[in-house]
N, C-alpha and C. Protein backbone atom coordinates (compact mmCIF):
# COMPACT_ATOMS: atom_id res chain seq x y z
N UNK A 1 20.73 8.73 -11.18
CA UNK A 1 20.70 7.30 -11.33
C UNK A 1 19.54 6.95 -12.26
N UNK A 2 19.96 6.44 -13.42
CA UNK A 2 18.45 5.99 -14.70
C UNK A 2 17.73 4.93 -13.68
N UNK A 3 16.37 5.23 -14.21
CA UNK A 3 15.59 4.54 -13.52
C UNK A 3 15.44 3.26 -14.50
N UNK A 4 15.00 1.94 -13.84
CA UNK A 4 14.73 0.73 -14.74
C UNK A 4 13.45 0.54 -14.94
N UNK A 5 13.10 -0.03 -16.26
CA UNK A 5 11.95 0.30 -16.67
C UNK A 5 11.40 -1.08 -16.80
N UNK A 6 10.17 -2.01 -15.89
CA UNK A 6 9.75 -3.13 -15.93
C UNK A 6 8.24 -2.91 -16.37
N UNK A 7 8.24 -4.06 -16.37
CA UNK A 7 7.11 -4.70 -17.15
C UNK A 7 5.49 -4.93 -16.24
N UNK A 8 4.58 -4.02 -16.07
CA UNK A 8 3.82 -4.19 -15.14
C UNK A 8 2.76 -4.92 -15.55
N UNK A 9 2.70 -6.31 -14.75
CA UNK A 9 1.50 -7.30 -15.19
C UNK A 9 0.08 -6.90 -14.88
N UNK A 10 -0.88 -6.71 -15.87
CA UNK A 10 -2.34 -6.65 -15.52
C UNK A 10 -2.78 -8.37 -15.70
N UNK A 11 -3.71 -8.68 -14.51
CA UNK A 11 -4.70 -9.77 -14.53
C UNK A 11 -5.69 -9.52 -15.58
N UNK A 12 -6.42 -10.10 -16.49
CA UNK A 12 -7.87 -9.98 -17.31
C UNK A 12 -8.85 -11.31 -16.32
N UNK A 13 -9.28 -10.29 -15.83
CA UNK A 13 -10.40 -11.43 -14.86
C UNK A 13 -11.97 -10.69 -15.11
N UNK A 14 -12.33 -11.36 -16.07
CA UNK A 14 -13.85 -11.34 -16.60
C UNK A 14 -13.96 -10.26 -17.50
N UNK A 15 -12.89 -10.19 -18.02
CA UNK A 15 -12.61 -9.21 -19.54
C UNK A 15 -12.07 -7.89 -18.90
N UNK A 16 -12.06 -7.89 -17.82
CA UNK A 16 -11.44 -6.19 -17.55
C UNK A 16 -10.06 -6.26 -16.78
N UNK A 17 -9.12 -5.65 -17.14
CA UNK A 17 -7.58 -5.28 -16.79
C UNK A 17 -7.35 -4.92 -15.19
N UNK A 18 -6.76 -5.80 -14.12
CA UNK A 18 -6.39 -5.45 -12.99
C UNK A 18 -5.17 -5.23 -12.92
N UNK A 19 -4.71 -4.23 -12.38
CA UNK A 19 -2.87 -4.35 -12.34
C UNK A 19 -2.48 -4.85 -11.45
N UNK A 20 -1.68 -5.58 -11.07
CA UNK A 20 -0.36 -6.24 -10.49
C UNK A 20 0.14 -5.34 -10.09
N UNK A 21 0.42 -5.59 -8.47
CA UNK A 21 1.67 -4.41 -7.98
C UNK A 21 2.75 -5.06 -8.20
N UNK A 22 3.06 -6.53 -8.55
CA UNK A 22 4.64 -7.01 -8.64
C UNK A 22 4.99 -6.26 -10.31
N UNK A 23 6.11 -6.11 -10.26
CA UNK A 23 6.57 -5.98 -12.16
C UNK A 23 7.76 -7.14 -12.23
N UNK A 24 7.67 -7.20 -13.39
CA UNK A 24 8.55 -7.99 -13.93
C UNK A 24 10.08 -7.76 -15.07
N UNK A 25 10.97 -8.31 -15.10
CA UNK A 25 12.18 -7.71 -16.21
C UNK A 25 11.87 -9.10 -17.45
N UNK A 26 11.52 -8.33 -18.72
CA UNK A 26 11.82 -9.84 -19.17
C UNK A 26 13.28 -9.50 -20.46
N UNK A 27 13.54 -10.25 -20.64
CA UNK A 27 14.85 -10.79 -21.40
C UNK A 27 14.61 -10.95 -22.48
N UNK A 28 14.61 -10.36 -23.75
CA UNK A 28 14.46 -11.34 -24.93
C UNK A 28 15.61 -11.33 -25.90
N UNK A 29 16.07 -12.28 -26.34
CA UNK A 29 17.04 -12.83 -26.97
C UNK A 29 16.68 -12.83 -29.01
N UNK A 30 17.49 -12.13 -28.96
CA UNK A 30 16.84 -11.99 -30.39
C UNK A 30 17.80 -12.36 -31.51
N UNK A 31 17.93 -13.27 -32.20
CA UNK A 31 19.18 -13.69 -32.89
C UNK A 31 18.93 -13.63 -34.39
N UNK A 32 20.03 -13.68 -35.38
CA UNK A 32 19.62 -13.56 -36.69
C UNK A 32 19.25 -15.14 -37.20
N UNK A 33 18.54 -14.78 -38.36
CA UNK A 33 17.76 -15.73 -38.92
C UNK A 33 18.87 -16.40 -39.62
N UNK A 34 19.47 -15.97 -40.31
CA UNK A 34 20.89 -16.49 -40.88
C UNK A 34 21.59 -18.00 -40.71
N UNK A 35 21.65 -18.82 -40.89
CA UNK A 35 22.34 -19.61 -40.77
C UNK A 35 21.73 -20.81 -39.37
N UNK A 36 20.58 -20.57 -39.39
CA UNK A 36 19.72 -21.14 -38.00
C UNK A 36 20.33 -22.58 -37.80
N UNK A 37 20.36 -22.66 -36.50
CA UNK A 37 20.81 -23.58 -36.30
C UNK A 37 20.19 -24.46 -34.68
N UNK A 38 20.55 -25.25 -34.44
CA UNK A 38 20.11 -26.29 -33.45
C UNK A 38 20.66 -25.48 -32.12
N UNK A 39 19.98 -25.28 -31.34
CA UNK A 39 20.69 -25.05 -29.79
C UNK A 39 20.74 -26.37 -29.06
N UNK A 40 21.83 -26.57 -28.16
CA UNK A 40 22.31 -27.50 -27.50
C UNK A 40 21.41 -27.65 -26.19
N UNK A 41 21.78 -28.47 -25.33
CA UNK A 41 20.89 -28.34 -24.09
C UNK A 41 21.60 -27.45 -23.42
N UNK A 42 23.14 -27.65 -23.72
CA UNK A 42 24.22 -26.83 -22.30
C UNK A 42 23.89 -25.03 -22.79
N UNK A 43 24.46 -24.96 -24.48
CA UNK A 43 23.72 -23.76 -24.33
C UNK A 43 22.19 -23.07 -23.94
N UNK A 44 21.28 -23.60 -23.77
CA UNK A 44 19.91 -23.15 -23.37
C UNK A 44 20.08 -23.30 -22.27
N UNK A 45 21.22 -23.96 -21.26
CA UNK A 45 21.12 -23.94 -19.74
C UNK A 45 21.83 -22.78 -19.62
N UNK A 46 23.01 -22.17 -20.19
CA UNK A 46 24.10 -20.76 -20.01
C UNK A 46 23.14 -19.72 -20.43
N UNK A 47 21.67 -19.91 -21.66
CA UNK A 47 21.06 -18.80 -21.32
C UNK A 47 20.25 -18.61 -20.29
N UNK A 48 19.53 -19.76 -20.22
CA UNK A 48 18.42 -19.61 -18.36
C UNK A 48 19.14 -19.40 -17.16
N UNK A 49 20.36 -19.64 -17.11
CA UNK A 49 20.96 -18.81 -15.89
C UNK A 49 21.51 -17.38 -15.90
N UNK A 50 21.70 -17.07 -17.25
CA UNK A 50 21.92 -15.78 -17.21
C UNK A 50 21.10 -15.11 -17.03
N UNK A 51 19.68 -15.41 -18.29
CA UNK A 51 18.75 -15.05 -17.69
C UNK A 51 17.76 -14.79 -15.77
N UNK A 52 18.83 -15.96 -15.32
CA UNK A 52 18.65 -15.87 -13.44
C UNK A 52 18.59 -14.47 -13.08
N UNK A 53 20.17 -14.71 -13.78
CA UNK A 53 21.01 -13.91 -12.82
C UNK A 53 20.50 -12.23 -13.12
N UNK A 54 20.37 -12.17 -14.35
CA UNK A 54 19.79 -10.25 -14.84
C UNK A 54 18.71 -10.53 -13.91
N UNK A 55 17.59 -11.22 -13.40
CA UNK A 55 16.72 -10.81 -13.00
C UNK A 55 16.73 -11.18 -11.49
N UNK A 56 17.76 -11.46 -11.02
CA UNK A 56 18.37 -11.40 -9.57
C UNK A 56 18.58 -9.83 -9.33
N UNK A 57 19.76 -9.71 -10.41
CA UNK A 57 20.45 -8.15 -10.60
C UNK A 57 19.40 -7.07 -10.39
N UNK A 58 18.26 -7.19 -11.32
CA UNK A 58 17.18 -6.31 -11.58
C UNK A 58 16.30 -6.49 -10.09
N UNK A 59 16.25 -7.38 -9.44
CA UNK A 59 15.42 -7.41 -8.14
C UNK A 59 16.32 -6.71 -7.56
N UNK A 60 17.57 -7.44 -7.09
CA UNK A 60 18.22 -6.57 -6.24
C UNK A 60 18.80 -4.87 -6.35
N UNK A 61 18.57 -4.58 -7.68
CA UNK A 61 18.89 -2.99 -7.89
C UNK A 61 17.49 -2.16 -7.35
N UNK A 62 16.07 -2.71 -7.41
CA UNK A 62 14.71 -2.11 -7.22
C UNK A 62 14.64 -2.26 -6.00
N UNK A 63 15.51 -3.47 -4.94
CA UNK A 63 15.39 -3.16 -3.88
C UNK A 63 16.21 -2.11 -3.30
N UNK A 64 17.47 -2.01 -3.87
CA UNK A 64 18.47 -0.71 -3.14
C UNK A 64 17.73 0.03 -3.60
N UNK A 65 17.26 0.59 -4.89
CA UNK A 65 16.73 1.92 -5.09
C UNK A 65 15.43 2.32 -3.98
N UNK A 66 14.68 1.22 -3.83
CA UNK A 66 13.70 1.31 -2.81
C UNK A 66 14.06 2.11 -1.05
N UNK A 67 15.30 1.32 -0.94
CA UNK A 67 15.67 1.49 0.81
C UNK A 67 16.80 2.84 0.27
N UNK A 68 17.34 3.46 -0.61
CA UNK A 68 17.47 4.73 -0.94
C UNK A 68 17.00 5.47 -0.61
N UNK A 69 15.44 5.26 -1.59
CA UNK A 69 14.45 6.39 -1.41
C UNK A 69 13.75 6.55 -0.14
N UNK A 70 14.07 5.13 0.50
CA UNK A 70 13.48 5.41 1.57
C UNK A 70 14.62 6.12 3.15
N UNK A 71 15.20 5.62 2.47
CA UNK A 71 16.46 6.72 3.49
C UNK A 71 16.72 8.37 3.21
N UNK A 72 16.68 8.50 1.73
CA UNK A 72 16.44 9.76 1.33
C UNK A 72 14.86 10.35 2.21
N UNK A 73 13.90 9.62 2.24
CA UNK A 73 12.80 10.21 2.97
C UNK A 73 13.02 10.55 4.26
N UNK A 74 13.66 9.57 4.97
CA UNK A 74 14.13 9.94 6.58
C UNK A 74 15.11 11.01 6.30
N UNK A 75 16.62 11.53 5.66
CA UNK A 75 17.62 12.60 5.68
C UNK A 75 15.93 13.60 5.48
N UNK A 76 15.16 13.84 4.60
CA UNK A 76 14.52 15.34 4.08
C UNK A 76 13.55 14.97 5.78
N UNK A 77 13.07 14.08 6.06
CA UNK A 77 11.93 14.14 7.44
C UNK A 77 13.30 14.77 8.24
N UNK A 78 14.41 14.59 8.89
CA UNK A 78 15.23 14.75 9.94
C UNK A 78 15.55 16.62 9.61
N UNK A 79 15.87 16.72 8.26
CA UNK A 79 16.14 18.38 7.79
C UNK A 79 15.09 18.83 8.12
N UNK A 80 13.81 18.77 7.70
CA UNK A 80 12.80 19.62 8.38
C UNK A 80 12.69 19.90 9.53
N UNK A 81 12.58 18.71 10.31
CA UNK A 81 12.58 19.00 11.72
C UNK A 81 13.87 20.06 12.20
N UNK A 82 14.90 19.92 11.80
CA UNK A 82 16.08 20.87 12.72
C UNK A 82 15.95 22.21 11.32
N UNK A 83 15.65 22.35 10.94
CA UNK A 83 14.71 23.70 10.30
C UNK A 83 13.71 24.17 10.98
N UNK A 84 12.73 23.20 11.28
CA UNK A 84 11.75 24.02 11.77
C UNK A 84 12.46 24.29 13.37
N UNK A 85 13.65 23.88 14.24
CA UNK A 85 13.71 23.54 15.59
C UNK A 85 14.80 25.39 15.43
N UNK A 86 15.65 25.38 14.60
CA UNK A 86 16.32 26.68 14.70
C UNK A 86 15.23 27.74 13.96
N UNK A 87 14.34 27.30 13.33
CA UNK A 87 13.44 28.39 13.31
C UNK A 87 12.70 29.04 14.52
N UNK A 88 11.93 28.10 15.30
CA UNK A 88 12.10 28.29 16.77
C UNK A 88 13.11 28.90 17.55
N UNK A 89 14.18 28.65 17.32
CA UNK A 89 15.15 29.13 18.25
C UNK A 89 15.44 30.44 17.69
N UNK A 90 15.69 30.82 16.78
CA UNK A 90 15.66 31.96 16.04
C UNK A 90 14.19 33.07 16.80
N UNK A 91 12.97 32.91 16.37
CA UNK A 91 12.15 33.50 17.37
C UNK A 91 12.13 33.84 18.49
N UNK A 92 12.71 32.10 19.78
CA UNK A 92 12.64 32.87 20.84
C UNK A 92 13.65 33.72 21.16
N UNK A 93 15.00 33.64 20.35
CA UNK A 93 16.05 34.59 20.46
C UNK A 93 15.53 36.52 19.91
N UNK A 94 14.88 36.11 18.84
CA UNK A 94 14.27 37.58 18.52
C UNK A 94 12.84 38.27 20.09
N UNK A 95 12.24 37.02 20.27
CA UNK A 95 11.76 37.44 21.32
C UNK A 95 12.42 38.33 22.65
N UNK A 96 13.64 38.15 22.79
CA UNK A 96 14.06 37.70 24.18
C UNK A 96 15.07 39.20 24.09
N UNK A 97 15.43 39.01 22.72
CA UNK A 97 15.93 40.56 22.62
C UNK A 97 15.07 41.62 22.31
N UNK A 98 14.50 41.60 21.58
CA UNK A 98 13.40 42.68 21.57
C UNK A 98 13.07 43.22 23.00
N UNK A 99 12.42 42.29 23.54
CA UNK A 99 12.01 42.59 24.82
C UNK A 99 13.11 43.27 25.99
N UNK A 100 14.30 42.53 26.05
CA UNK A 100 15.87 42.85 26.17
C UNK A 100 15.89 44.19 25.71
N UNK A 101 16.28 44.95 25.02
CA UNK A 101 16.68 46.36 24.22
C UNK A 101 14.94 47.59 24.32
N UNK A 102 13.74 46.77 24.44
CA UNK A 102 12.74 47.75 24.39
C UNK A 102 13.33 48.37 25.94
N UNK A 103 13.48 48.19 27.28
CA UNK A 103 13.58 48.50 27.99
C UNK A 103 14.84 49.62 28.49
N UNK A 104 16.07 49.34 27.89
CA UNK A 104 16.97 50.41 27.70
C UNK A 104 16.42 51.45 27.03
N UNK A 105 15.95 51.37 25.68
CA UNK A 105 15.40 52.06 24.63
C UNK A 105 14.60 53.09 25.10
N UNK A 106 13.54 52.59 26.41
CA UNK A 106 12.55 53.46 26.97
C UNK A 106 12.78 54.54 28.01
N UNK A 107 14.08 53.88 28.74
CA UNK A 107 14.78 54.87 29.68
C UNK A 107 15.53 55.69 28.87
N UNK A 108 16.34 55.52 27.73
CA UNK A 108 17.27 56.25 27.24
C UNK A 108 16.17 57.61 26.55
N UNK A 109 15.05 57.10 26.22
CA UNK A 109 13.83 58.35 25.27
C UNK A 109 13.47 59.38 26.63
N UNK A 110 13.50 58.12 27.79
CA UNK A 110 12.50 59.07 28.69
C UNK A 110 13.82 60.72 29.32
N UNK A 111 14.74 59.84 29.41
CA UNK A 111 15.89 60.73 29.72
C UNK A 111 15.85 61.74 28.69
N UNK A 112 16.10 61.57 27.45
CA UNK A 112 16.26 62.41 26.44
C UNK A 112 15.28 63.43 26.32
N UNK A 113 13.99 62.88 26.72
CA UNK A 113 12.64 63.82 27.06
C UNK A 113 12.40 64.48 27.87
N UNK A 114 13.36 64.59 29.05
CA UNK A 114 13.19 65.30 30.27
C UNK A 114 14.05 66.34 29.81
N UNK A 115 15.62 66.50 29.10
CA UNK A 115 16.24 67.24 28.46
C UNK A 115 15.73 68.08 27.66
């Protein structure tokens, strides 16, 4: 999924650069010089709502990508845990046989040693 690329505002408060955790999308409209002409009011209202709306779009895509990543964080937290839980279980199963089979193992040598 391409990531979207915004605009991160720094404050200048007493000549030095603070960043802004909000970002911003901006829009720019770039038209030819050609034939310039008068914009209407209705058209400058069909661009400020479009303009709305991309930056509705653009909020609401940074928020799904957000609760994504953050669901992707809970699936990899939940895999670890039942990794590490059959890793455990795996051990005490190697435990349980080991211990299980040393004891045949020791009668079957001791027999074989009396032979």
């Amino acid at each position: 999924m391409p990531m979207l690329v915004m605009l991160w505002v720094s404050n200048f408060k007493g000549g030095t650069p603070e960043l802004v955790d909000t970002c911003y999308a901006i829009l720019v409209l770039v038209l030819p010089f050609v034939n310039s002409r008068t914009w209407s009011y209705q058209e400058l209202e069909i661009v400020e709502v479009v303009a709305d709306q991309v930056a509705v779009a653009l909020e609401e895509s940074q928020l799904t990508t957000e609760k994504l990543a953050e669901q992707n964080r809970a699936l990899q937290q939940a895999a670890k845990e039942n990794a590490m839980m059959a890793s455990q279980a795996r051990n005490s199963f190697q435990k349980v046989m080991s211990h299980g089979l040393r004891r045949p193992m020791h009668s079957i040598l001791g027999l074989i040693s009396i032979l």
